[in-house]
Protein backbone atom coordinates (compact mmCIF):
# COMPACT_ATOMS: atom_id res chain seq x y z
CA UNK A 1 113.28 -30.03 -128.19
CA UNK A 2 112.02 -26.72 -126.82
CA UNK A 3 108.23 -26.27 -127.79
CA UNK A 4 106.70 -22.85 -127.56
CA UNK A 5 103.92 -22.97 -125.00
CA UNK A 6 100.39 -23.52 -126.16
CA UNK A 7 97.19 -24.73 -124.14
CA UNK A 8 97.08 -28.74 -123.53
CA UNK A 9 93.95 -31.20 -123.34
CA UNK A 10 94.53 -34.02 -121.07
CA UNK A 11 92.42 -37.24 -121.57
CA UNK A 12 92.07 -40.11 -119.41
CA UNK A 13 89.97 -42.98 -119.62
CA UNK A 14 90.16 -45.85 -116.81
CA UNK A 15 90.95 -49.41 -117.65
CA UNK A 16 92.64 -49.17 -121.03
CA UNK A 17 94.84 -51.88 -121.62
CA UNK A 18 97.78 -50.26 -123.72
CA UNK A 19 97.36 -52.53 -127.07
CA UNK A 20 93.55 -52.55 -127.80
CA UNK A 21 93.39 -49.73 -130.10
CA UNK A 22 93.71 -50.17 -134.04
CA UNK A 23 96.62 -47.83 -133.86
CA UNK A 24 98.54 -50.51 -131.48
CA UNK A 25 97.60 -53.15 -133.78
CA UNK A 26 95.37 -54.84 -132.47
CA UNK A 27 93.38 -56.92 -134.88
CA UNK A 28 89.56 -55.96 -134.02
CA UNK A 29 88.92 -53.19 -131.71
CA UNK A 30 87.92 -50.34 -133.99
CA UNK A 31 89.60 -46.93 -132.32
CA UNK A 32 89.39 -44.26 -135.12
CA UNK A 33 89.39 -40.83 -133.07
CA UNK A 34 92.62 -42.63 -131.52
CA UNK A 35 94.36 -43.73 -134.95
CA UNK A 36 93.98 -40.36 -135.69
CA UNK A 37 95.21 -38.82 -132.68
CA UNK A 38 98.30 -41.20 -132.80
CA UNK A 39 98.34 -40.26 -136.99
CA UNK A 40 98.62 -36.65 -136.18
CA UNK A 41 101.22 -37.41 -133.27
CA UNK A 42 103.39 -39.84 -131.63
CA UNK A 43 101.99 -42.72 -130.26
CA UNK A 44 104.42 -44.15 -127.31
CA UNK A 45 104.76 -48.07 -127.91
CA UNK A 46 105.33 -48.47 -124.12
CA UNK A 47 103.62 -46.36 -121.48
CA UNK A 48 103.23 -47.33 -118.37
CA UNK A 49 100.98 -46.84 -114.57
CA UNK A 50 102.83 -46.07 -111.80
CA UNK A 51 100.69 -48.20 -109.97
CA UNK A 52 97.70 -50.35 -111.73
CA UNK A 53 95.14 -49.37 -109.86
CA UNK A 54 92.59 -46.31 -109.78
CA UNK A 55 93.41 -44.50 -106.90
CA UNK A 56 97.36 -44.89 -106.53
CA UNK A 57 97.61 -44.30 -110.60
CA UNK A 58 95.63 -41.16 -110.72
CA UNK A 59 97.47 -39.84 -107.41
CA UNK A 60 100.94 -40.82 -109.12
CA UNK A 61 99.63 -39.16 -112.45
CA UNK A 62 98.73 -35.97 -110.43
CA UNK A 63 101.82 -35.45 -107.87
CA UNK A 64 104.56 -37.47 -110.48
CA UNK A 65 105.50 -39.54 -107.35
CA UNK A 66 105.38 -43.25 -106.62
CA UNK A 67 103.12 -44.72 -104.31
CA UNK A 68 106.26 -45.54 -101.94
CA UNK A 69 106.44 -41.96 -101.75
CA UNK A 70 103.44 -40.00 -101.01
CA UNK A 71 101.53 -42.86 -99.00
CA UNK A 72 98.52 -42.75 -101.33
CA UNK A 73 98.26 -47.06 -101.60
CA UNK A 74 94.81 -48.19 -102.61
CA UNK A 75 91.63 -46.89 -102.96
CA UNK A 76 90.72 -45.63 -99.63
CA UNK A 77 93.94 -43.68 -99.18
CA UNK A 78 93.89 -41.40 -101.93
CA UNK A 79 95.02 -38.32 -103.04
CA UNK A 80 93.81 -35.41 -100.80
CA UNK A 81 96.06 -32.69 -102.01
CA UNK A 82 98.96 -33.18 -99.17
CA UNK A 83 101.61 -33.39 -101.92
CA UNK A 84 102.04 -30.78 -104.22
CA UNK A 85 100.40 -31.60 -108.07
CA UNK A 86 100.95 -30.43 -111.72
CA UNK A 87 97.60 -28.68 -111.09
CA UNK A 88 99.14 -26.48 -108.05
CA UNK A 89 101.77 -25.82 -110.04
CA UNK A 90 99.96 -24.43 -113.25
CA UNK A 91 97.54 -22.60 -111.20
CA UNK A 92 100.04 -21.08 -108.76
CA UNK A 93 101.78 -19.67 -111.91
CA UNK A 94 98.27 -17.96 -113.53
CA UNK A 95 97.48 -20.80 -115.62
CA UNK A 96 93.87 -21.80 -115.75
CA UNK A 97 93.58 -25.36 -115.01
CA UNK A 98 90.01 -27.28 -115.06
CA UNK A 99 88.75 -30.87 -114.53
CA UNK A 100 85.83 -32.50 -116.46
CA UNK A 101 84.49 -35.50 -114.75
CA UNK A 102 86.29 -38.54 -112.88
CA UNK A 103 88.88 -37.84 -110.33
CA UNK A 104 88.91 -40.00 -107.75
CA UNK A 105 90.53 -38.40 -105.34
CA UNK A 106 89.24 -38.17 -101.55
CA UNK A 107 86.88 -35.40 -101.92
CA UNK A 108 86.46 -31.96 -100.48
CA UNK A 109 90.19 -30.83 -100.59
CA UNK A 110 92.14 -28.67 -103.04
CA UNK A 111 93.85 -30.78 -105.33
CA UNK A 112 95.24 -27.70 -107.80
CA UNK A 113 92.31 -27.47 -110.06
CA UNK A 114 90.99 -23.82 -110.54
CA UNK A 115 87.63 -25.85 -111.17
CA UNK A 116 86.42 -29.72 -110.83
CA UNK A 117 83.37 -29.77 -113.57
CA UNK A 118 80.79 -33.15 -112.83
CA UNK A 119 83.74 -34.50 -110.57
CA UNK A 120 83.24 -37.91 -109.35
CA UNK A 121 85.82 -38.91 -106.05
CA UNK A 122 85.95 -41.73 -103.58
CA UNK A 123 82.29 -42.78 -102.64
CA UNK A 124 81.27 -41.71 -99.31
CA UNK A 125 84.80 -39.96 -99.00
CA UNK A 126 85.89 -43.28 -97.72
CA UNK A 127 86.45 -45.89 -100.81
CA UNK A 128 86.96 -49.20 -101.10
CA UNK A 129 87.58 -49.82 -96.69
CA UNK A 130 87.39 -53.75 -96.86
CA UNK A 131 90.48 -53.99 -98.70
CA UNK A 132 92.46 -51.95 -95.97
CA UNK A 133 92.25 -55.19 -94.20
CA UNK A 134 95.78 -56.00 -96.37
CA UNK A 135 97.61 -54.35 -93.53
CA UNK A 136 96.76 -57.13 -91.44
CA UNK A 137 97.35 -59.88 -93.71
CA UNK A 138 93.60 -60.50 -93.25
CA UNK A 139 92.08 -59.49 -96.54
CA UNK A 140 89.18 -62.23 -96.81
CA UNK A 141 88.36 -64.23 -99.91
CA UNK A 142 85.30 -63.16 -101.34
CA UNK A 143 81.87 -64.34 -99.59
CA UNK A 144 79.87 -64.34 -103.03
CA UNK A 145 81.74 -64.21 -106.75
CA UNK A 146 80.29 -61.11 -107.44
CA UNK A 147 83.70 -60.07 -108.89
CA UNK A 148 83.64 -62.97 -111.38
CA UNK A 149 80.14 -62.56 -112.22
CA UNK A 150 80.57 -58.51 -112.92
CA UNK A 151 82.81 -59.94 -116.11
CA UNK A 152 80.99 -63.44 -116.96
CA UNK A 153 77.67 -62.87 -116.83
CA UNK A 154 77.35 -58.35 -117.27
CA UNK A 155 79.56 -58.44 -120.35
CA UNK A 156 77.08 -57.94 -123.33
CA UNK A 157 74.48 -55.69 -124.39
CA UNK A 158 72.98 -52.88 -122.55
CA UNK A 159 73.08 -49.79 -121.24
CA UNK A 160 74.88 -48.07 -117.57
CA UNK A 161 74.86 -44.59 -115.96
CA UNK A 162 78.60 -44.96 -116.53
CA UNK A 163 77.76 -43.73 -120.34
CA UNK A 164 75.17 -41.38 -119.49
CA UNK A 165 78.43 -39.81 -117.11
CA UNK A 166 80.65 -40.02 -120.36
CA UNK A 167 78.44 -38.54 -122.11
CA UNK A 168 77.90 -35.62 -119.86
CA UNK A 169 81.59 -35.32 -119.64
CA UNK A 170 81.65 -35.14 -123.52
CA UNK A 171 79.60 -32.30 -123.88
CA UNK A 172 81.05 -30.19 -120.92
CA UNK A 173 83.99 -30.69 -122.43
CA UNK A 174 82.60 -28.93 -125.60
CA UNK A 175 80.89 -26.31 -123.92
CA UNK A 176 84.14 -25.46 -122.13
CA UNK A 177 86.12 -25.02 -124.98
CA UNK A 178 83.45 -23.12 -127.05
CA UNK A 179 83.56 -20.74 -124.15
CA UNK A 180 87.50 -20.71 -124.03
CA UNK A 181 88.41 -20.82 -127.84
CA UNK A 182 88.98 -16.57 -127.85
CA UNK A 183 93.26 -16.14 -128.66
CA UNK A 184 95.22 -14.57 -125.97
CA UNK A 185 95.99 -15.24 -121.98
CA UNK A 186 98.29 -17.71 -120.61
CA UNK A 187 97.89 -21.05 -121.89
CA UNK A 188 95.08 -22.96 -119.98
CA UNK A 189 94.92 -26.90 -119.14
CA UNK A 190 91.46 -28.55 -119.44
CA UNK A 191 91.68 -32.24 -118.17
CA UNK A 192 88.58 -34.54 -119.47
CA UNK A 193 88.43 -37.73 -117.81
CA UNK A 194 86.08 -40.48 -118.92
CA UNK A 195 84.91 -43.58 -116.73
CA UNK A 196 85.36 -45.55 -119.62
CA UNK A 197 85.99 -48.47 -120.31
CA UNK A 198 85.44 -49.66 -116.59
CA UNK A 199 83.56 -52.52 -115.98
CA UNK A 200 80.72 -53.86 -116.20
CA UNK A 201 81.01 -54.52 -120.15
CA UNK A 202 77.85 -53.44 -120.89
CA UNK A 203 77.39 -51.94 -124.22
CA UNK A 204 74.37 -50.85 -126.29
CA UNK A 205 74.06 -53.42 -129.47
CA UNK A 206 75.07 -50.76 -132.21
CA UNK A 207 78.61 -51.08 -130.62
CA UNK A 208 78.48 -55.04 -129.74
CA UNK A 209 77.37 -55.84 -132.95
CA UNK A 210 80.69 -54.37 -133.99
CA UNK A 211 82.26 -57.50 -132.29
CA UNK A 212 80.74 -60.81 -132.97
CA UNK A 213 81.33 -62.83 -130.37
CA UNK A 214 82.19 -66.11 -132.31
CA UNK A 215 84.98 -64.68 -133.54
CA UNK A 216 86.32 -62.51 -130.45
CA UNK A 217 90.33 -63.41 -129.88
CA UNK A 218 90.82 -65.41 -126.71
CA UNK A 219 93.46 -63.43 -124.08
CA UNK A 220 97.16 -64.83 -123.60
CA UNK A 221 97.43 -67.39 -120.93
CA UNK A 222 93.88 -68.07 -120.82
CA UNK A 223 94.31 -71.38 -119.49
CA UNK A 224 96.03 -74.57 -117.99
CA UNK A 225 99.98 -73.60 -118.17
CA UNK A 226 99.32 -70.02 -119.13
CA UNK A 227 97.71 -69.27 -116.26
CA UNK A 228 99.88 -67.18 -113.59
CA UNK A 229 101.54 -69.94 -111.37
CA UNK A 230 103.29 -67.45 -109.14
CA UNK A 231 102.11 -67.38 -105.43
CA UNK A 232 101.11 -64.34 -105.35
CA UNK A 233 98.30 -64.53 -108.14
CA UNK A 234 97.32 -67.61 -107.01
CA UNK A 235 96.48 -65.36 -103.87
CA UNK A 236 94.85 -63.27 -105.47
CA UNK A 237 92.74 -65.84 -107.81
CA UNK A 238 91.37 -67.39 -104.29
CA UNK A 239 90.87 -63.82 -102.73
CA UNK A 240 88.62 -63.23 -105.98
CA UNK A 241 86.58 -66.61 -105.97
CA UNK A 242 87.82 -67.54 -109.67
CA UNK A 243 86.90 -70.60 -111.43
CA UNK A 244 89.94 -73.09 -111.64
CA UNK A 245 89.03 -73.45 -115.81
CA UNK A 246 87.20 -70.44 -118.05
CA UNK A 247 84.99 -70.88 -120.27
CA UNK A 248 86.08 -69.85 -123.68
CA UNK A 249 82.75 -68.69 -124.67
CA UNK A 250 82.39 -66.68 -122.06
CA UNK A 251 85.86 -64.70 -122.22
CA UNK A 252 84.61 -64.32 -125.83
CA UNK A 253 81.76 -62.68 -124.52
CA UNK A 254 83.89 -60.14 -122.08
CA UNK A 255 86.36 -59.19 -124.65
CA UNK A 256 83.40 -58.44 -127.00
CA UNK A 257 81.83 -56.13 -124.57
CA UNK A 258 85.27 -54.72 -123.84
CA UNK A 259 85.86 -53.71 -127.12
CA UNK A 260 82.52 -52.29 -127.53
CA UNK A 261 83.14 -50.13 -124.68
CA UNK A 262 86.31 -48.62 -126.07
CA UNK A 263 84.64 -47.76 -129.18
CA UNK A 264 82.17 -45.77 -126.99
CA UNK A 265 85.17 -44.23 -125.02
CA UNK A 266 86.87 -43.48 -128.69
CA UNK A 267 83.48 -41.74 -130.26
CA UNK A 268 83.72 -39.45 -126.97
CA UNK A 269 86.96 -38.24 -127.24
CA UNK A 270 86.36 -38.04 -131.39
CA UNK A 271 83.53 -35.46 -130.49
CA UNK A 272 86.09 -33.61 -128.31
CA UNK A 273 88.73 -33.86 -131.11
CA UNK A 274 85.92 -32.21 -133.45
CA UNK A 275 85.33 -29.60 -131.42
CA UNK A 276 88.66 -28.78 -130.96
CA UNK A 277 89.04 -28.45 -134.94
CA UNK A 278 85.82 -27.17 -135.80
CA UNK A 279 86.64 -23.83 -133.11
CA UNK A 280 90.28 -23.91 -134.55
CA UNK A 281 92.14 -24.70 -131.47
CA UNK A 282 94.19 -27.66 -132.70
CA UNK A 283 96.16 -24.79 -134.03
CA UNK A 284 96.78 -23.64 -130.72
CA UNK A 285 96.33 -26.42 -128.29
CA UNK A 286 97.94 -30.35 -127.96
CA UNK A 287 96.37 -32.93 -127.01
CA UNK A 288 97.45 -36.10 -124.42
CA UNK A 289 95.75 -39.46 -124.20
CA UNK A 290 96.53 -42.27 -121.42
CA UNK A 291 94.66 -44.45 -119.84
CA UNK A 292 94.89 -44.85 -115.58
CA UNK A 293 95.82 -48.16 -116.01
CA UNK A 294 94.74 -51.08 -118.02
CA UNK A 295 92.36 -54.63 -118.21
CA UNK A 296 93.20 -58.11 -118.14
CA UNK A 297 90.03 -59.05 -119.12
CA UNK A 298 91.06 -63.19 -118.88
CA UNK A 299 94.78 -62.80 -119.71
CA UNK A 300 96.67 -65.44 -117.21
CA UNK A 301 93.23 -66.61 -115.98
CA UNK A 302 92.98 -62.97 -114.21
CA UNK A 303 90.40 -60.23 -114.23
CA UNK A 304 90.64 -56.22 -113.55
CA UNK A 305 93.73 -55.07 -112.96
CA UNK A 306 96.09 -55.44 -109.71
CA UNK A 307 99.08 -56.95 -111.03
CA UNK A 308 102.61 -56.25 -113.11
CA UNK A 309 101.60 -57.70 -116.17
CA UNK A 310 101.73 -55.19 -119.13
CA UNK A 311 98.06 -56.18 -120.10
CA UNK A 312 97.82 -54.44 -116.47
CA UNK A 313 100.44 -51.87 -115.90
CA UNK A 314 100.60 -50.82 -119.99
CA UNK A 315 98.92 -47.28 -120.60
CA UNK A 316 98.09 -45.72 -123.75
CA UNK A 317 100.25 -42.51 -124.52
CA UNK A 318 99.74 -40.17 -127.40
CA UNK A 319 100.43 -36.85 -127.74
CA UNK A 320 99.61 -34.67 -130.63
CA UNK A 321 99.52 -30.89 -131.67
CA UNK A 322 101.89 -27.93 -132.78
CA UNK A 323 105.45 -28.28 -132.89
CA UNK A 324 105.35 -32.26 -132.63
CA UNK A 325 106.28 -35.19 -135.18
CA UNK A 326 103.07 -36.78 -136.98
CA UNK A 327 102.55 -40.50 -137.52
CA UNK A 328 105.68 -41.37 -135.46
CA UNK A 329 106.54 -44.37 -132.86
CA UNK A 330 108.40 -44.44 -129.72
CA UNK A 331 109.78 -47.43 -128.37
CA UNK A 332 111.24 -46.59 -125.20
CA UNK A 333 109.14 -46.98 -121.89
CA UNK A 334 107.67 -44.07 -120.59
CA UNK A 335 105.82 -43.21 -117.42
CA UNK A 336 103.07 -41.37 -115.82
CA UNK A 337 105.00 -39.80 -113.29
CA UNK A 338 106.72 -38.02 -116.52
CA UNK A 339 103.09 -35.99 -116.85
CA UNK A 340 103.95 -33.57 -114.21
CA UNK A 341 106.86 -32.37 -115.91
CA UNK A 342 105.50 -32.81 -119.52
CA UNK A 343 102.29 -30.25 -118.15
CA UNK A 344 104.49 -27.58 -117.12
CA UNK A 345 106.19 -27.60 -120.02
CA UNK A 346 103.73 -27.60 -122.47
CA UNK A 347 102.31 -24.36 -121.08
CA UNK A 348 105.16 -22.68 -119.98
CA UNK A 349 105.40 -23.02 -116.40
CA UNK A 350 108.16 -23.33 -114.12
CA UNK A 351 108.83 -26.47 -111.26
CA UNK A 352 109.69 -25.84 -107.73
CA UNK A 353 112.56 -26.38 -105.74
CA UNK A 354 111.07 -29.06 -104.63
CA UNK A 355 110.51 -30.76 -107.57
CA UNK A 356 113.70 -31.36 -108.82
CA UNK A 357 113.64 -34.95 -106.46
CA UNK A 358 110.91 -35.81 -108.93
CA UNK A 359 111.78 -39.12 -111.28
CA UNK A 360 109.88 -38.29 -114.34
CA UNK A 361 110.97 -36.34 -117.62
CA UNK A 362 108.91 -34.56 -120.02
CA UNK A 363 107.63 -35.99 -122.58
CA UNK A 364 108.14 -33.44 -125.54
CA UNK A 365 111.88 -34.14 -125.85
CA UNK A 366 111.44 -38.37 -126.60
CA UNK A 367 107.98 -37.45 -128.67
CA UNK A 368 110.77 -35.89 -130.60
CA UNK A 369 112.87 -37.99 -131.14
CA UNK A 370 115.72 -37.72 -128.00
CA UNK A 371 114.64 -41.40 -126.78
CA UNK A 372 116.53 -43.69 -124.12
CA UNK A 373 115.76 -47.47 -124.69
CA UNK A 374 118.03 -47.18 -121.14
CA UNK A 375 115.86 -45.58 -119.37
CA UNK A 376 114.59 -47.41 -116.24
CA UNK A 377 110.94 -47.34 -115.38
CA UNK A 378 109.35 -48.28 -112.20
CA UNK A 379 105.85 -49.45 -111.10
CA UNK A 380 104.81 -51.02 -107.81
CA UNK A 381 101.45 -52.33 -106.31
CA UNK A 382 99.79 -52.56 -102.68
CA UNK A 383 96.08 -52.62 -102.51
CA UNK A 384 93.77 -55.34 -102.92
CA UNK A 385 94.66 -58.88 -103.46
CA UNK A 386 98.25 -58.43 -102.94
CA UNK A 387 100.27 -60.56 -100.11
CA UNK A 388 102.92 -57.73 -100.19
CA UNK A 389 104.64 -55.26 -101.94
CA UNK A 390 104.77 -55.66 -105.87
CA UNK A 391 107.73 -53.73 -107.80
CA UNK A 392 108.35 -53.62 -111.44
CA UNK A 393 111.42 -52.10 -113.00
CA UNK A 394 111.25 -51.70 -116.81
CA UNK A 395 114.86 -51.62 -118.52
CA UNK A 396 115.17 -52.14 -122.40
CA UNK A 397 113.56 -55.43 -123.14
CA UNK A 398 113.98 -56.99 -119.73
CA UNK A 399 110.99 -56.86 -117.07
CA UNK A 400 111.68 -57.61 -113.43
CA UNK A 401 108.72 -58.35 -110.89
CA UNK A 402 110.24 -58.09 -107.24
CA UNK A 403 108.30 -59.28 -104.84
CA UNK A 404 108.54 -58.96 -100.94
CA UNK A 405 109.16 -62.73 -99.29
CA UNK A 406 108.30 -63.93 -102.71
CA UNK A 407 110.14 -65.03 -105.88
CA UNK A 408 110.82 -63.04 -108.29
CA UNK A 409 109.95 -62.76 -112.14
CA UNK A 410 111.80 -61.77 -115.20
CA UNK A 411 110.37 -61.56 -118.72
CA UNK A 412 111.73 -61.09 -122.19
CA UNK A 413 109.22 -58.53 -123.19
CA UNK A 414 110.76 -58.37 -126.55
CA UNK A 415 110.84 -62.31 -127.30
CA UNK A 416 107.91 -62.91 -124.85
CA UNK A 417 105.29 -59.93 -125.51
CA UNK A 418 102.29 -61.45 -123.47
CA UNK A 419 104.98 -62.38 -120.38
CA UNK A 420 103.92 -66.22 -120.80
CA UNK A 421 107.52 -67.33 -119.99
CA UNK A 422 109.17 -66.85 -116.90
CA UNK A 423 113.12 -66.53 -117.10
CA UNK A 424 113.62 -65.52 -113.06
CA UNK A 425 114.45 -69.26 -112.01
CA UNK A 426 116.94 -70.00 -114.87
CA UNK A 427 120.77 -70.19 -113.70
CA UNK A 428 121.69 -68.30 -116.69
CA UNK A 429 119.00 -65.11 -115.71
CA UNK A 430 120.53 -64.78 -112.22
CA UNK A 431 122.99 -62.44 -112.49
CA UNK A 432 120.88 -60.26 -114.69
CA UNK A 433 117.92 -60.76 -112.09
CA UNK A 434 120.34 -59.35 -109.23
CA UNK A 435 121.15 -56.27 -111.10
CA UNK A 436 117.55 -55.45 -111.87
CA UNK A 437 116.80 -55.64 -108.56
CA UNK A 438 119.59 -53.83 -107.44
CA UNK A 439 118.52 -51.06 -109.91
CA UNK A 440 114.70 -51.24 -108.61
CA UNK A 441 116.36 -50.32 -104.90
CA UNK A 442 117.72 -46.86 -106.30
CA UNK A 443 113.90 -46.21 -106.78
CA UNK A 444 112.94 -47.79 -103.44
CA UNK A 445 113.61 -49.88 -100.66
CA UNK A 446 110.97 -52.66 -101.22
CA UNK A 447 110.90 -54.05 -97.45
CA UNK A 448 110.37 -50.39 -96.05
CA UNK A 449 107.65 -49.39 -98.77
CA UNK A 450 105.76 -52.69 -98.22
CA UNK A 451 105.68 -52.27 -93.73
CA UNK A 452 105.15 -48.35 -94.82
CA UNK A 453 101.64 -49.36 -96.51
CA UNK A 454 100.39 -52.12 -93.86
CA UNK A 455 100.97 -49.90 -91.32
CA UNK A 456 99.30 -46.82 -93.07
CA UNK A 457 96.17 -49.54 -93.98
CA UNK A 458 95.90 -50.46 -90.54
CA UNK A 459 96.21 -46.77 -88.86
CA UNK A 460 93.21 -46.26 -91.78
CA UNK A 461 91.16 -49.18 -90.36
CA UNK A 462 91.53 -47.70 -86.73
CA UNK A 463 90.20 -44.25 -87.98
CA UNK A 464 87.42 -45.82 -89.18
CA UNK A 465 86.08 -47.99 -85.89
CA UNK A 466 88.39 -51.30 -86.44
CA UNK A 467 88.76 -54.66 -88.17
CA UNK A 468 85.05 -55.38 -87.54
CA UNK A 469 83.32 -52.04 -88.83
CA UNK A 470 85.65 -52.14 -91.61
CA UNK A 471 84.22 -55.72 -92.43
CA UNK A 472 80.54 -54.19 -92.26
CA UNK A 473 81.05 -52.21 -95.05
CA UNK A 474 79.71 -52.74 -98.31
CA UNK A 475 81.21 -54.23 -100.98
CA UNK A 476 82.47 -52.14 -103.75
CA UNK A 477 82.88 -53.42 -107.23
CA UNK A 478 82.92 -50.05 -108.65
CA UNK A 479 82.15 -46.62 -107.95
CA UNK A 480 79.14 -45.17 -108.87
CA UNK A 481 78.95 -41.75 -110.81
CA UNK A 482 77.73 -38.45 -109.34
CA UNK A 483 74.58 -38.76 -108.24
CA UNK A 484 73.99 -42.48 -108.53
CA UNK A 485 73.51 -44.66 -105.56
CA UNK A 486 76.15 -47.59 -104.55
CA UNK A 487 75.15 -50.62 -106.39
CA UNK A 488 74.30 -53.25 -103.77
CA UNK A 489 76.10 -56.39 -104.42
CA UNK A 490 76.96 -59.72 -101.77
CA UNK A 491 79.88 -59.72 -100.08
């Protein structure tokens, strides 16, 4: 498909889990600005992270590289512009490319941006230290269960400065393209980026009454021989201080604030979407939705995000405007790391020399219709809570999880949508486990990646006075928008 180039809106929101929108089906979370974005477009049935957490996802989204290749891990080694980005690329080539709101890169360097609006990067410039400690096979479980509590006992009504900062975003997002809707000029990129729906869950009652509570869906493996038995969750469940049963009431309770927040993430980008028709831009101008990466929010007796699971590693990906399909599905697995190449495309730019090593594809040709159920796509994970290395490799309807030192996993993700059945340690799933993992090594060497990031943690935790000063630091549950102070919360 060969689309004549036109200005594109990136959105992002952080923590979407992939199906909880009305337009993936899900069976309460009310998502009309999104239905109508995937109505007008193509709605991708599996997108996925390249690594599901902040930092590492919005550094793969930026550079369309994998973690095991730039070096960006966790959240205190981020992106800081080192490796060349979609933004560099559009702006090198006399595109005008701006940011509106969260980034969450390291702050203070030229990521490719011709201007960062209300940006919001790692607090302090240094992030998230204590869990650097990974690269010494030292991270600590957690001295209070602040974690827990941030989900059992914040999800509900109320109000944060996390949707006074959406808010903000919202309406510099309309003033920008009020002041940009003139014809003419190269094609320009505007990338609005919400904070939503990040925890904590709180949500003013208009959009929790939308949910009652009683009657909120319970997640997949919520419990008893759903939970995740693999070793390396059960790491991370101790790391994280969780309770060895939940309370059904209470993961009511979080899913009900959950889905409160995504309707107020889904009423910002509807005012954005109204802008863009009432100043007559969608006739110029497509739009892209995704998500950094998404929520468990209970699923497998888990919280957040950190792991391989598709309620985890499953993005939201629509894309809509001139020249595409309306109302149609894709089923084949996509990627963020096909973004950079999708950008440049969309606007008429050309890639480097360099980036013809890159993995991912543009998106415009399988929004089509030109789709590869083939197609292999690869995830991994190294920050916080995580014994070692985590690699997933996507292929048609089989799932791998490779682990360093640890079993592996293998799901049916057509038969076994909610990955509640593990196939890895069945004699008839071995030779297909082999070749999965022999087809994950063409995207990396797990062994190398995994030593590459302890060592790169550790050189971190050196920089910043040692083991001990790292330990002194403040926890962080989350970051707190521009010009908010650090929430103070126990250890």
């Amino acid at each position: 498909m060969v689309l004549s180039p036109a200005n594109l809106i990136v959105f992002l929101s952080d923590n979407h889990a992939r199906d909880v929108m009305g337009c993936a089906g899900h069976p309460w979370v009310k998502t009309p600005a999104m239905d109508a974005l995937a109505a007008e477009g193509v709605l991708f049935e599996q997108g996925y992270t390249a690594s599901p957490v902040c930092c590492p996802a919005r550094a793969a989204l930026a550079t369309g590289r994998y973690p095991s290749e730039t070096h960006y891990w966790d959240n205190a080694l981020a992106y800081d512009g080192r490796v060349p980005s979609w933004m560099r690329r559009v702006r090198e080539q006399g595109h005008e490319v701006v940011s509106i709101g969260k980034l969450h890169f390291r702050g203070g360097d030229d990521y490719g941006f011709s201007e960062e609006i209300l940006p919001m990067h790692l607090h302090a410039g240094k992030g998230a230290v204590r869990q650097l400690l990974r690269g010494y096979d030292a991270e600590q479980a957690r001295e209070s269960s602040a974690f827990y509590d941030l989900y059992a006992k914040r999800s509900g009504e109320g109000h944060t400065a996390y949707q006074d900062y959406d808010a903000d975003i919202t309406r510099a997002a309309q003033d920008w393209l009020g002041a940009h809707s003139a014809p003419g000029g190269k094609p320009w990129v505007l990338f609005v980026s919400w904070i939503s729906p990040h925890p904590p869950f709180t949500v003013p009652k208009r959009l929790l009454d939308l949910y009652p509570v009683e009657q909120m869906p319970l997640p997949p493996g919520w419990q008893g021989e759903g939970w995740a038995a693999h070793p390396a969750y059960r790491h991370l469940r101790r790391l994280e201080r969780l309770p060895d049963e939940m309370d059904p009431d209470m993961l009511r309770q979080v899913a009900a604030g959950y889905f409160g927040l995504i309707s107020h993430l889904d009423e910002q980008l509807g005012k954005v979407m109204e802008t863009v028709r009432t100043l007559g831009l969608d006739r110029t101008t497509r739009l892209l939705y995704t998500s950094d990466h998404g929520e468990l929010f209970g699923a497998h007796g888990l919280f957040g995000k950190k792991v391989l699971y598709d309620a985890s590693a499953g993005v939201p990906m629509i894309v809509a405007g001139p020249g595409l399909p309306k109302g149609a599905r894709r089923a084949a697995p996509v990627s963020h790391v096909d973004l950079f190449p999708t950008v440049l495309e969309a606007v008429g730019a050309t890639p480097a020399a360099e980036d013809a090593s890159l993995h991912g594809r543009s998106l415009w040709g399988p929004a089509a219709g030109a789709e590869n159920a083939d197609r292999p796509v690869f995830a991994e994970y190294h920050a916080h809570g995580s014994p070692a290395g985590a690699f997933m490799l996507r292929q048609g309807r089989w799932k791998l999880i490779h682990y360093v030192g640890l079993p592996p996993q293998l799901f049916d993700i057509v038969a076994d949508p909610q990955e509640l059945h593990d196939l890895a340690g069945q004699p008839q799933h071995t030779a297909l486990t082999a070749s999965l993992q022999e087809a994950l090594r063409r995207f990396c060497d797990p062994e190398a990646a995994d030593a590459a990031a302890k060592a790169d943690q550790r050189a971190r935790v050196e920089e910043l006075g040692g083991r001990d000063a790292v330990l002194a630091e403040q926890l962080i549950l989350f970051s707190p928008p521009p010009g908010q102070e650090l929430e103070k919360t126990p250890n």
